[in-house]
N, C-alpha and C. Protein backbone atom coordinates (compact mmCIF):
# COMPACT_ATOMS: atom_id res chain seq x y z
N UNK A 1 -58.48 17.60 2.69
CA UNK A 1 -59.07 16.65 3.60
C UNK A 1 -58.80 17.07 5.04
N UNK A 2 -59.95 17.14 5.77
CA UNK A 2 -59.67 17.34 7.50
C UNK A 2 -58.43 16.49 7.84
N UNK A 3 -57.46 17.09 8.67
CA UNK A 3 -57.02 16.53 9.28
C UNK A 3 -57.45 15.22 10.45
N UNK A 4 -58.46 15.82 11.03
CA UNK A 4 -58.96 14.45 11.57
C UNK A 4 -59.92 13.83 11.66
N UNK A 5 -60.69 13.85 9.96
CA UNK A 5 -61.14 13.01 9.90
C UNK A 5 -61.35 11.68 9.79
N UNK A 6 -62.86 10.99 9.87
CA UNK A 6 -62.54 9.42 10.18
C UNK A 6 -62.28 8.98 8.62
N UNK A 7 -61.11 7.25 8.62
CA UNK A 7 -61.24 6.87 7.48
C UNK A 7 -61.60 5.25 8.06
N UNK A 8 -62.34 4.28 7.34
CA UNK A 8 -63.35 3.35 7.61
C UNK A 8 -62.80 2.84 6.16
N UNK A 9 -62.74 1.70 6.48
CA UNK A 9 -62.45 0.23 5.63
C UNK A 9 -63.44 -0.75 5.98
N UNK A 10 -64.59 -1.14 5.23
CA UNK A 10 -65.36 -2.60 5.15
C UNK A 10 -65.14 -3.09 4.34
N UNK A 11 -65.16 -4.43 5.02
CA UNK A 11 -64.90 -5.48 3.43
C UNK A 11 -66.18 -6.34 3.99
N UNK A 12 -66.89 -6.53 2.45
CA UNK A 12 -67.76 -7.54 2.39
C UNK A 12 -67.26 -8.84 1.68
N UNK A 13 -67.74 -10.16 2.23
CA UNK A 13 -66.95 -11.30 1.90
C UNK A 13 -68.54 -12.42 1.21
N UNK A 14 -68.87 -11.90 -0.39
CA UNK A 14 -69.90 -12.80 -1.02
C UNK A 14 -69.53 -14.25 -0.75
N UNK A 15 -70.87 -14.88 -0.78
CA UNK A 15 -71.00 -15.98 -1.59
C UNK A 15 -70.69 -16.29 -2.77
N UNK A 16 -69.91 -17.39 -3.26
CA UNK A 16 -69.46 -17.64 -4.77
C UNK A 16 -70.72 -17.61 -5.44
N UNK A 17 -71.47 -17.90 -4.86
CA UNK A 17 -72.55 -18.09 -6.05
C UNK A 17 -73.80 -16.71 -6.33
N UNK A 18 -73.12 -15.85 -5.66
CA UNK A 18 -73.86 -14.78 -5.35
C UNK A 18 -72.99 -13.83 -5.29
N UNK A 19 -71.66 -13.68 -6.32
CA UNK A 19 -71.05 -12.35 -6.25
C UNK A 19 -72.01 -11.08 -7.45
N UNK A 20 -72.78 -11.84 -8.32
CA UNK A 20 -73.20 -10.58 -9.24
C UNK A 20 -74.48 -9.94 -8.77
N UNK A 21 -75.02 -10.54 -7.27
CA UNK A 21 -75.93 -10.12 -6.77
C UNK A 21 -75.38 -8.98 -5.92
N UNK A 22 -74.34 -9.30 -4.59
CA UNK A 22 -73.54 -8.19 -4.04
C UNK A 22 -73.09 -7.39 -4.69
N UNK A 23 -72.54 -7.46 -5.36
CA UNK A 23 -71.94 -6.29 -6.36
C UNK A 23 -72.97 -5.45 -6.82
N UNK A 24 -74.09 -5.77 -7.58
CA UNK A 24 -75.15 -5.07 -7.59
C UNK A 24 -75.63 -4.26 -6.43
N UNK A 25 -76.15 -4.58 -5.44
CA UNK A 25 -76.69 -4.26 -4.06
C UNK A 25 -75.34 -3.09 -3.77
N UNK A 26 -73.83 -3.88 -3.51
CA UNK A 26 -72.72 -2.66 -2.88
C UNK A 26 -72.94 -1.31 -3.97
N UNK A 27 -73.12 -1.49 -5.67
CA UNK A 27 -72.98 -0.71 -6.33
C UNK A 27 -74.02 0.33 -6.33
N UNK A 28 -75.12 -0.06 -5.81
CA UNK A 28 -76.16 1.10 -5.56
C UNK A 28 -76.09 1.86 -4.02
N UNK A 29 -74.88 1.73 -3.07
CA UNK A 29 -74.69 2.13 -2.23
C UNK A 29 -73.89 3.38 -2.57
N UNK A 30 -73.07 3.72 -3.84
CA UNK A 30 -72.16 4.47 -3.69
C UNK A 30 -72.75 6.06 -4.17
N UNK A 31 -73.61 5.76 -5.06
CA UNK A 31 -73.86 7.42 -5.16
C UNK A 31 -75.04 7.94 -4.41
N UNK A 32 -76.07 7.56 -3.12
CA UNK A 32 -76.26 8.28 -2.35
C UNK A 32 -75.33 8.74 -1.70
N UNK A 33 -74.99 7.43 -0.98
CA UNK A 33 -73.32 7.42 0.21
C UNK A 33 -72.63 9.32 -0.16
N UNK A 34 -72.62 9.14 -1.38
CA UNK A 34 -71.51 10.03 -1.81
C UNK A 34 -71.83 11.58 -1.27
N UNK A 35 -73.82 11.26 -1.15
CA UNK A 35 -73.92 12.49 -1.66
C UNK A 35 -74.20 12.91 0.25
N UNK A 36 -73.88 11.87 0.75
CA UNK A 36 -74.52 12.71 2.25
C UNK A 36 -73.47 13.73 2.90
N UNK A 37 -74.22 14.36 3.66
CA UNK A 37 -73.14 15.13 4.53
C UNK A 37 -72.41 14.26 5.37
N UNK A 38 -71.33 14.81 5.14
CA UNK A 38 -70.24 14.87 5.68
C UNK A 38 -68.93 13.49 5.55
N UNK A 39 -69.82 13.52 3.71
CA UNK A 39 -69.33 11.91 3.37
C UNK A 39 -67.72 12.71 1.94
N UNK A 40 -66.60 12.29 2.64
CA UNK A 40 -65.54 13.25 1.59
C UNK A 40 -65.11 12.20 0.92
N UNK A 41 -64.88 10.42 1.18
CA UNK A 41 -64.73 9.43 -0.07
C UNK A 41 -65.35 8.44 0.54
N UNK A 42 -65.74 7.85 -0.88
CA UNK A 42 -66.67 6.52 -0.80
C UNK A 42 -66.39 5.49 -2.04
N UNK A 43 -65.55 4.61 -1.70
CA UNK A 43 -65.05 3.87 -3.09
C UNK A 43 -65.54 2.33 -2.50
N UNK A 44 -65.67 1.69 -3.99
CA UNK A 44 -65.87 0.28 -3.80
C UNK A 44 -65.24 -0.49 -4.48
N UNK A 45 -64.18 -0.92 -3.86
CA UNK A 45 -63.12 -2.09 -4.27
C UNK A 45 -63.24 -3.40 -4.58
N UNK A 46 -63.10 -4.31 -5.45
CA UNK A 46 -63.14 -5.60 -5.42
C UNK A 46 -61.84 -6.05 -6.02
N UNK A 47 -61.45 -7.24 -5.29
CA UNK A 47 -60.40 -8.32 -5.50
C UNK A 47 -60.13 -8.71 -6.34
N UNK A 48 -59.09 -8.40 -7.27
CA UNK A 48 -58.69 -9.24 -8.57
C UNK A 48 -58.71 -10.24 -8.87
N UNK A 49 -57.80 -10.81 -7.37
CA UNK A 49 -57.42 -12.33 -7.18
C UNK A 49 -58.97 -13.14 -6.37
N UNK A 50 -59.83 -12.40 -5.95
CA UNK A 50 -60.53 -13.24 -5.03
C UNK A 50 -62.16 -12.40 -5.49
N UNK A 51 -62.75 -12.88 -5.90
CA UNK A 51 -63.90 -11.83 -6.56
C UNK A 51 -65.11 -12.15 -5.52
N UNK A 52 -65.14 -12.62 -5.01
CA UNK A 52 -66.20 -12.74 -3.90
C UNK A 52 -66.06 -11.63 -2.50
N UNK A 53 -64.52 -10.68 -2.48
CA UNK A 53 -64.20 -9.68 -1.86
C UNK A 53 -64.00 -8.53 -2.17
N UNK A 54 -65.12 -7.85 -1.40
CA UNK A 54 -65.65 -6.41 -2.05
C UNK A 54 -65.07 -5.46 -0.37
N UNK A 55 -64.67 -4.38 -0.99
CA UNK A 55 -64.05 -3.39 -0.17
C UNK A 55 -64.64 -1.78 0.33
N UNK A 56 -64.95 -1.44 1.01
CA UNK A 56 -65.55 0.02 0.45
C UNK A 56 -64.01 0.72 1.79
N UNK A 57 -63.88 1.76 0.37
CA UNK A 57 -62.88 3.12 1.36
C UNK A 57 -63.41 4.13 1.21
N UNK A 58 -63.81 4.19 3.34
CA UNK A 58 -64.39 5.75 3.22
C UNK A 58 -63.66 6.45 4.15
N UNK A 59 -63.94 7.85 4.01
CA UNK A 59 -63.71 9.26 4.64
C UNK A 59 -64.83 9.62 5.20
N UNK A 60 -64.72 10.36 6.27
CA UNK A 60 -65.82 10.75 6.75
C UNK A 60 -65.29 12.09 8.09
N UNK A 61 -66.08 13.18 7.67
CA UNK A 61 -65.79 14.44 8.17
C UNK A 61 -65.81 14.24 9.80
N UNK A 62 -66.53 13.16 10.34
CA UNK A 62 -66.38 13.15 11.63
C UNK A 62 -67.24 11.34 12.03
N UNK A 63 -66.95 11.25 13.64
CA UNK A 63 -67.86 9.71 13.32
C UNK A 63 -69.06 10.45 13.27
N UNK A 64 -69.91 11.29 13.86
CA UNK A 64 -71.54 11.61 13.72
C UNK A 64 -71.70 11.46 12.35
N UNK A 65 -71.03 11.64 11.40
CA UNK A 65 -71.63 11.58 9.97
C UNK A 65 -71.60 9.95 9.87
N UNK A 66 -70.80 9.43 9.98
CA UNK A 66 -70.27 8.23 10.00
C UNK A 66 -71.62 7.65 10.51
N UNK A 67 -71.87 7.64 11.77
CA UNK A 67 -73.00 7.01 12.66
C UNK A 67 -74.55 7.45 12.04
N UNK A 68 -74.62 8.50 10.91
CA UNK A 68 -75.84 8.91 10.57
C UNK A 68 -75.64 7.94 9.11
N UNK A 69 -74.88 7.84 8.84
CA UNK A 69 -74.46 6.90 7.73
C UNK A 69 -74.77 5.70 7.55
N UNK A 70 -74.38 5.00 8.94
CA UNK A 70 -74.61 3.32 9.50
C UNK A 70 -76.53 3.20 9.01
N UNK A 71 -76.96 4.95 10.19
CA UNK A 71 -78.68 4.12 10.30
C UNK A 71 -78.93 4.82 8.59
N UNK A 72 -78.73 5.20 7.75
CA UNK A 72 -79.57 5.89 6.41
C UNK A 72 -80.38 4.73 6.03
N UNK A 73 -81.31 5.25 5.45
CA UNK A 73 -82.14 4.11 4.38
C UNK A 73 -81.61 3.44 3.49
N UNK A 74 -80.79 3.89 2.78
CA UNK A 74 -80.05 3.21 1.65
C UNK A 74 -79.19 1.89 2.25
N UNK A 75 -78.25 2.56 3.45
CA UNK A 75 -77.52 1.17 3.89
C UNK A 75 -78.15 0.11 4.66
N UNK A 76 -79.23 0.65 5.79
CA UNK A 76 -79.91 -0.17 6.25
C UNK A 76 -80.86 -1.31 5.53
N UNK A 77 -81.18 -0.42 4.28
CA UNK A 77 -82.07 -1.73 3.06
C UNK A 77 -81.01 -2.86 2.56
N UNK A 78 -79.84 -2.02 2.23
CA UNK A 78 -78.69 -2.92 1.83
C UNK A 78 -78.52 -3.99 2.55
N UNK A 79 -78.17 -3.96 3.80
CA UNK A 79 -78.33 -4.99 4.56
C UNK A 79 -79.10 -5.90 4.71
N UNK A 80 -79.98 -5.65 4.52
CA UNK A 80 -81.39 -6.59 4.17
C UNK A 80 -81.33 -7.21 3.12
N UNK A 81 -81.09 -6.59 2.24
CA UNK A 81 -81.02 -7.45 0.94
C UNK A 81 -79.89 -8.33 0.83
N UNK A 82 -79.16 -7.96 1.57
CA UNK A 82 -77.65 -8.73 1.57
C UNK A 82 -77.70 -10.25 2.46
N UNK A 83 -78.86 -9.91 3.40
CA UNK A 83 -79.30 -11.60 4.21
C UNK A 83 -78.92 -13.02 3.13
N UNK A 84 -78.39 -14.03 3.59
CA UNK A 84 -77.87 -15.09 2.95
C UNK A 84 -76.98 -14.71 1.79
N UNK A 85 -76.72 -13.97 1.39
CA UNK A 85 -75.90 -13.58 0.14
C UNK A 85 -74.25 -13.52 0.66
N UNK A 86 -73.78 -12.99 1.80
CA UNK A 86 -72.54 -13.21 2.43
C UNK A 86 -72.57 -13.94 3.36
N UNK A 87 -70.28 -14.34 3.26
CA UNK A 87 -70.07 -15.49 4.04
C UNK A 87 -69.66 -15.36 5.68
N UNK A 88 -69.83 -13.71 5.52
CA UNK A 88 -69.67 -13.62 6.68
C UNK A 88 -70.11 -11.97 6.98
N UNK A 89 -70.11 -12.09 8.66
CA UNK A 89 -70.38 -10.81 9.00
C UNK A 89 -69.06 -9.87 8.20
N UNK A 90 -69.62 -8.36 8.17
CA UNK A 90 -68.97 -7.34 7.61
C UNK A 90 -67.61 -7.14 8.31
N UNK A 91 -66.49 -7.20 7.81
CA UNK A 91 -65.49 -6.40 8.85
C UNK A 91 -65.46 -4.79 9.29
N UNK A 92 -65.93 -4.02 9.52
CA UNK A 92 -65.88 -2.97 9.53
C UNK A 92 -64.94 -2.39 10.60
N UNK A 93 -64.07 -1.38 9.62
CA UNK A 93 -62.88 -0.88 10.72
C UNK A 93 -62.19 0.80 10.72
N UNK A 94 -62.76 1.54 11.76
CA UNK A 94 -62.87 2.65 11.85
C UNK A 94 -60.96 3.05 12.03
N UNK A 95 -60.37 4.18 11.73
CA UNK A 95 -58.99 4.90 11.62
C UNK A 95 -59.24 6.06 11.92
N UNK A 96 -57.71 6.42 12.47
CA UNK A 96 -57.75 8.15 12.78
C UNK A 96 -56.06 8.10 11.90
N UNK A 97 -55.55 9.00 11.19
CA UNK A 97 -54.41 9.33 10.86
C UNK A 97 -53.32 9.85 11.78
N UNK A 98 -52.12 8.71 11.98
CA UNK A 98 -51.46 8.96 12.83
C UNK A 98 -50.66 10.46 12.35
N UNK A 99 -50.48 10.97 13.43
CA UNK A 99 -49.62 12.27 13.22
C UNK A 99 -48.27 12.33 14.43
């Protein structure tokens, strides 16, 4: 893994009544995601204790991949489809590895 590359934590926060819809929608995000440049991990986490909280941990070779990532087709539809389905905006939170 690059030393300095970016690592990015979102958490998406469903609707109770709409977690098997998000989950669907996050789960078709992961194997384009995977396959773009300059994409080195892409995981999607959900909450044991709290199932309406979905996680994604990524890597990313630099932010430009990162930022070509945000606009792709795949995530930008996601978002769309995701309208009324979450309880809140995305947290999204960019890292550098302290050294």
């Amino acid at each position: 893994m690059p030393e300095d590359s970016l690592r990015v934590v979102a958490r998406i926060k469903a609707l109770p009544d709409k977690v098997g819809l998000v989950r669907s929608i996050l789960l078709q995000l992961v194997e384009p995601t995977r396959k773009e440049e300059g994409c080195i991990v892409y995981e999607l986490l959900q909450n044991k204790s709290d199932p309406t909280d979905f996680t994604f941990v990524e890597e990313w070779q630099s932010e430009s991949f990162l930022n070509s990532h945000a606009n792709s087709q795949h995530l930008t539809g996601a978002r769309e489809k995701l309208k009324g389905m979450v309880a809140e905006a995305p947290d999204i939170r960019s890292y550098s590895v302290v050294k």
